[in-house]
Protein backbone atom coordinates (compact mmCIF):
# COMPACT_ATOMS: atom_id res chain seq x y z
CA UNK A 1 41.12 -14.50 -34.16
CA UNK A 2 39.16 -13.28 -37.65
CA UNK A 3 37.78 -10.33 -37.79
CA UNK A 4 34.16 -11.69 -37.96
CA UNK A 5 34.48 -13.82 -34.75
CA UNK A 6 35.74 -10.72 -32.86
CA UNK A 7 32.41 -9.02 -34.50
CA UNK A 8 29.71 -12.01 -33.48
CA UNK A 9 31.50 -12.25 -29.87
CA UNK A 10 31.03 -8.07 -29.40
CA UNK A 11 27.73 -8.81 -31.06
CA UNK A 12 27.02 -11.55 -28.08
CA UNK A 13 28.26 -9.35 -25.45
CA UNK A 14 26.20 -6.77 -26.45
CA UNK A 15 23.21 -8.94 -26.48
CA UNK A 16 24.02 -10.17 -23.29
CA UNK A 17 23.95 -6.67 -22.10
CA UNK A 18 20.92 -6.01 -23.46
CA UNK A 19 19.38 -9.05 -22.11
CA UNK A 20 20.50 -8.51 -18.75
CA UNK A 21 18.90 -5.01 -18.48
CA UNK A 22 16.02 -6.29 -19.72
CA UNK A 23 15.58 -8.75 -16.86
CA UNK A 24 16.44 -6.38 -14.61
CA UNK A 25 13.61 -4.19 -15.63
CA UNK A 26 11.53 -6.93 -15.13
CA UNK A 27 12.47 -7.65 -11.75
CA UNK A 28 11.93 -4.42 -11.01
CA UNK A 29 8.38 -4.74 -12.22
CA UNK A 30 7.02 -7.15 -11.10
CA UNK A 31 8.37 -6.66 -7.13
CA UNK A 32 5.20 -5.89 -6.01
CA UNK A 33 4.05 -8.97 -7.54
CA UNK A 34 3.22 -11.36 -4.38
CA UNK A 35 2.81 -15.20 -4.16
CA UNK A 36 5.22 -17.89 -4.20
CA UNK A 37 5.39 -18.84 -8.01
CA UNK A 38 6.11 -15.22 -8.76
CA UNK A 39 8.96 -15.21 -5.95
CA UNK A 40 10.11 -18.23 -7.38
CA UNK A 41 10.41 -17.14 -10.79
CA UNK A 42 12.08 -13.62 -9.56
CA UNK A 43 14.79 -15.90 -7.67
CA UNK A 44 15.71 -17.80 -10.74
CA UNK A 45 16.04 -15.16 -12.80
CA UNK A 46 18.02 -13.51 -10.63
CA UNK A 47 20.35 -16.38 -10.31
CA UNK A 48 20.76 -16.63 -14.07
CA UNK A 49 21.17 -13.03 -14.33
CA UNK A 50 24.33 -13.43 -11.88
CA UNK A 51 25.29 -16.12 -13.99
CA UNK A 52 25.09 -14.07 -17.04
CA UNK A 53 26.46 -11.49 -15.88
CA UNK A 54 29.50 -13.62 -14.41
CA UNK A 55 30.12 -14.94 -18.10
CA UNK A 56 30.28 -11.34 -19.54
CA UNK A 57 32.75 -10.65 -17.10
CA UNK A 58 34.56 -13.67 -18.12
CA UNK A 59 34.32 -13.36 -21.42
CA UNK A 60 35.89 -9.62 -21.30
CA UNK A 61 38.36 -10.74 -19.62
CA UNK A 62 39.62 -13.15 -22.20
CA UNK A 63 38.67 -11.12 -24.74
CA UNK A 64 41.16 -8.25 -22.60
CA UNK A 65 44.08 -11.30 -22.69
CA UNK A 66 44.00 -12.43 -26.08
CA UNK A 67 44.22 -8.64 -27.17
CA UNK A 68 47.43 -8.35 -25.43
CA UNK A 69 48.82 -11.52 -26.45
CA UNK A 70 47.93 -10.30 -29.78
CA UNK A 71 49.74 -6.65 -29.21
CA UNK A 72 52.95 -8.49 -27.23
CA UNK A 73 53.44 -10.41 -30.48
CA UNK A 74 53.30 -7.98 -32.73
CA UNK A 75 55.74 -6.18 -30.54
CA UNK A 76 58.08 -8.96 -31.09
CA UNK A 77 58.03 -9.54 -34.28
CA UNK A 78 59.16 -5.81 -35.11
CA UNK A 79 61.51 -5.82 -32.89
CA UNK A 80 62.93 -8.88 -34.51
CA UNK A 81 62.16 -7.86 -38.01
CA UNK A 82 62.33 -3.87 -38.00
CA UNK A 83 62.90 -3.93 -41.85
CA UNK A 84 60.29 -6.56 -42.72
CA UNK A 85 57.51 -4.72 -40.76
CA UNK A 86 58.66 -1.48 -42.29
CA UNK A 87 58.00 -3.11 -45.81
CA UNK A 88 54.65 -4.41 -44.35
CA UNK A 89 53.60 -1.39 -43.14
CA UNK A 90 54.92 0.65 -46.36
CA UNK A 91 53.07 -2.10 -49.17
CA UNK A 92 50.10 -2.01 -46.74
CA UNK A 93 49.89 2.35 -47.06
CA UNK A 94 50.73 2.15 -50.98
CA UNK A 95 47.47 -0.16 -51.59
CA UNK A 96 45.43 1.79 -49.13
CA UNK A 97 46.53 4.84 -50.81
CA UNK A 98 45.78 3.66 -54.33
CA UNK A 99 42.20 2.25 -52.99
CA UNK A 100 41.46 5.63 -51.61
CA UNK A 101 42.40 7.59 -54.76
CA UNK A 102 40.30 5.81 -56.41
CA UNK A 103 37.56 7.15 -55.45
């Protein structure tokens, strides 16, 4: 996964969030509201909201599994390469370091 899909799916969840609060707000609103286009309208928003909030869930979730697919990985790969990741890890902190002393 790139760094700027992680970013834009964060970005979504966020949103999502956001988005769900709103509604929520709104439902809270408008409760007093009476008639039965307002009661519909409250009842399908709240079913999307479940929905929405169902997708976050699932979406953290995944988001939880591919992490630690990720981190199981690396974890094999140094342990099957000790003195290739310590090269890695050593060319990676030399070009950091010369980056930050640039400045």
């Amino acid at each position: 996964m790139t760094d700027m899909s992680a970013v834009h799916k964060d970005k979504l969840m966020d949103d999502l969030r956001v988005a769900i609060a709103d509604a929520e707000e709104l439902l809270r609103m408008t409760a007093d509201q009476s008639g039965a286009g307002a009661a519909d309208i409250r009842s399908r928003i709240e079913a999307r909201m479940n929905q929405a909030k169902a997708d976050l869930v699932y979406l953290q979730e995944a988001a939880v599994a591919k992490a630690k697919a990720a981190g199981h990985a690396t974890d094999e790969f140094v342990h099957e390469n000790p003195w290739k990741s310590i090269g890695i890890a050593a060319g990676i902190g030399l070009v950091m370091g010369m980056l930050v002393s640039r400045r």
